[in-house]
Protein backbone atom coordinates (compact mmCIF):
# COMPACT_ATOMS: atom_id res chain seq x y z
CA UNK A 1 -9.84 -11.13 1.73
CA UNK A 2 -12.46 -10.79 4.08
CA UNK A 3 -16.35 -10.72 3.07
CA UNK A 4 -18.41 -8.50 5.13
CA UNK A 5 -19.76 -9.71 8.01
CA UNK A 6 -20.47 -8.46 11.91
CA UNK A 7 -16.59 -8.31 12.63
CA UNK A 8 -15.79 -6.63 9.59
CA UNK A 9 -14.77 -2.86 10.44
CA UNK A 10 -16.30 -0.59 7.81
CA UNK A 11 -15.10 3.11 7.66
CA UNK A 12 -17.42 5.95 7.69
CA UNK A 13 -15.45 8.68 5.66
CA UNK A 14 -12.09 8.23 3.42
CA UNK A 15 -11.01 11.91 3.02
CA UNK A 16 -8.05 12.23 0.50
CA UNK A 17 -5.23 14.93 1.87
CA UNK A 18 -3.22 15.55 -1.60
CA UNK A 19 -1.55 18.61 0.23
CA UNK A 20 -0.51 16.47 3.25
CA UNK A 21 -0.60 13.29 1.27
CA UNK A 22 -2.64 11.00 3.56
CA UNK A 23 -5.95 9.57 3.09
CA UNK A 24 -7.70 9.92 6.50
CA UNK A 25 -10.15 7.13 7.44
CA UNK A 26 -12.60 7.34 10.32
CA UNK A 27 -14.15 4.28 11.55
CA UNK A 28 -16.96 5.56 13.51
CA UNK A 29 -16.93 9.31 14.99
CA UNK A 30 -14.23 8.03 17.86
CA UNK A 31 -11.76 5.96 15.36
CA UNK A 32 -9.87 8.32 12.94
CA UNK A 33 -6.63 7.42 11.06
CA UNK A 34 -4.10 9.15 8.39
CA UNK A 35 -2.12 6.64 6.86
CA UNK A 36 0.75 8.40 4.47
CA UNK A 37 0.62 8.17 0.36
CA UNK A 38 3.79 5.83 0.75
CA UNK A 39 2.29 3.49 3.54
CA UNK A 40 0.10 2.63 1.51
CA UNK A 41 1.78 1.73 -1.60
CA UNK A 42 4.43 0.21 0.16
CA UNK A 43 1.71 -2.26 2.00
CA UNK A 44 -0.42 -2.48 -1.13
CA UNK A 45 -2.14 -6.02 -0.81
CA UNK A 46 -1.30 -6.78 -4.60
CA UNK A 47 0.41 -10.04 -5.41
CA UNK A 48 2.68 -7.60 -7.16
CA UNK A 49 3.75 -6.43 -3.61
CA UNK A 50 2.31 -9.33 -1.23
CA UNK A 51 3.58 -11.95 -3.67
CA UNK A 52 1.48 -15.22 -3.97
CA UNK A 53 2.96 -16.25 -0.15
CA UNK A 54 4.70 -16.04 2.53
CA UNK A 55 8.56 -14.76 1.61
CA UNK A 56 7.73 -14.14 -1.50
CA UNK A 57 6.75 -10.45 -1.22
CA UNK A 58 8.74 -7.62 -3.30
CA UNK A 59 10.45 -4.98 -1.61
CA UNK A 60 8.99 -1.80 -2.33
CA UNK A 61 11.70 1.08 -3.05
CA UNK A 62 11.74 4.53 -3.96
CA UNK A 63 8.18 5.25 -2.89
CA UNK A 64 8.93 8.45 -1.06
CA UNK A 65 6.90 10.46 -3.55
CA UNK A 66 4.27 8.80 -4.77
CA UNK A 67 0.73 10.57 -5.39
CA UNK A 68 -2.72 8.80 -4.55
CA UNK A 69 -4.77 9.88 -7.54
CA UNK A 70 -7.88 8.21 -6.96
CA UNK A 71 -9.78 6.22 -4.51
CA UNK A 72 -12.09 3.55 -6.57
CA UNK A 73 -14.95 1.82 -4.80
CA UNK A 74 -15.21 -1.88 -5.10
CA UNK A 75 -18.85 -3.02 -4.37
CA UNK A 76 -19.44 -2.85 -0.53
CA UNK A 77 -16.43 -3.98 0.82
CA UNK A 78 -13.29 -2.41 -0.50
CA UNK A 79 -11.12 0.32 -2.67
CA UNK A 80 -8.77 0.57 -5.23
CA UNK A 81 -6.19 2.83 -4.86
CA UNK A 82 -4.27 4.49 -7.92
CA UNK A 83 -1.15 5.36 -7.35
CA UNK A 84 1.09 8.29 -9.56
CA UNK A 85 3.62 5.08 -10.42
CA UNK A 86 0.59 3.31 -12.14
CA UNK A 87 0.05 1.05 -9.11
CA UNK A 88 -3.50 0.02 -9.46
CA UNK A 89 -4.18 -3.43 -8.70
CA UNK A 90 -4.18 -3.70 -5.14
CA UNK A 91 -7.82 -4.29 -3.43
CA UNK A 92 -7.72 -2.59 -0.62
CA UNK A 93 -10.82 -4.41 1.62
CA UNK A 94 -11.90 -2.39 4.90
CA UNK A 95 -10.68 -5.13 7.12
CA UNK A 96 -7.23 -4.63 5.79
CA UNK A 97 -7.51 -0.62 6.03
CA UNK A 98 -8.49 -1.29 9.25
CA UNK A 99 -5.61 -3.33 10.17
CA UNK A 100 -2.88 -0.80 8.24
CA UNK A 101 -4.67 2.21 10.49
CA UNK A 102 -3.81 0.09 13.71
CA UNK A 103 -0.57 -1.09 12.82
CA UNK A 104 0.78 1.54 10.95
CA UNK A 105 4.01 2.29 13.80
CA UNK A 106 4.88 -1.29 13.96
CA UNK A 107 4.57 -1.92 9.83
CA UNK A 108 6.02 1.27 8.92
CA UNK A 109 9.18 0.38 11.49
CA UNK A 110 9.36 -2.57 9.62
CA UNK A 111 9.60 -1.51 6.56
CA UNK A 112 12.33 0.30 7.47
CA UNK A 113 14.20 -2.09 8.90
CA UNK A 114 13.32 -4.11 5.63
CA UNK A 115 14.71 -1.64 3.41
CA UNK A 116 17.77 -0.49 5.84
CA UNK A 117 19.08 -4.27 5.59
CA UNK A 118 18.39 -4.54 1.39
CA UNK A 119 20.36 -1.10 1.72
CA UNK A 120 17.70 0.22 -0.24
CA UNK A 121 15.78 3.77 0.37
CA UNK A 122 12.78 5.52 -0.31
CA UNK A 123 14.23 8.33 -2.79
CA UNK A 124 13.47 7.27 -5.95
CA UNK A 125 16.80 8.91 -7.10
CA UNK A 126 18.54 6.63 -4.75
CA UNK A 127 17.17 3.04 -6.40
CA UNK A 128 18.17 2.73 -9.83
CA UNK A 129 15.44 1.20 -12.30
CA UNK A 130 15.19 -2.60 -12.27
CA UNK A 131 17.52 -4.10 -15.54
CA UNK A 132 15.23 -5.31 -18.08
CA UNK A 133 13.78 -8.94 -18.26
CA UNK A 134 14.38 -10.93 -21.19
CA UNK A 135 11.38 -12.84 -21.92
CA UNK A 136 11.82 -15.64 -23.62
CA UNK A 137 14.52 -17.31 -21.41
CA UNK A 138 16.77 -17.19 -23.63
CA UNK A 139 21.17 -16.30 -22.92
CA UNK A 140 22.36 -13.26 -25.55
């Protein structure tokens, strides 16, 4: 994640849109964005989404309908986002929002090519729940 430094795009308002669901960020009077409840989530940069490299990010499914309940400010430089599926541990850093607001088309087309070739969807009635992990390792 980025630090803050004379590059670093900071936004000037982040207006949450619960009846729309998007959170609209302006950066500057001339830059404004609205980047959908789902977008977000989906793109959360969490190692629980992002993974810990490069292939090893999770699919996100069945994110159609998630809420944004609360935006969270993290010192100077970033937001948490908490999501109505108890997503909360993505640090979302203004250099990142910035690059979701200018690449939403191409990332969001991408995701749904991503989830058209898993032959997965974004109902959550359409992705059944994950079978349970045993923990110990362990054949019953």
């Amino acid at each position: 994640m980025a630090g803050l430094d004379d590059d670093t795009p900071i936004p000037t308002a982040l207006t949450l849109h619960r009846k729309s669901r998007v959170l609209e960020i302006a950066f500057g009077e001339d830059r404004q964005y609205s980047l959908p409840f789902e977008f977000l989530r989906v793109y959360s940069p969490s190692a629980e989404v992002r993974g810990h490299g490069v292939g090893q990010e999770t699919l996100q499914v069945g994110k159609r309908d998630v809420e944004l309940l609360d935006i969270e400010p993290v010192g100077h430089y970033a937001v948490k986002l908490v999501f109505s599926d108890g997503h909360d541990s993505g640090l979302y850093s203004w250099d990142y929002l910035h690059m979701l607001a200018t690449q939403h088309d191409t990332l969001w087309q991408q995701y749904l090519d991503r989830l058209a070739e898993a032959g997965a969807s974004r109902d959550p009635a359409d992705n059944p729940p994950p079978a349970p992990k045993h923990g110990c390792g362990h054949k019953h």
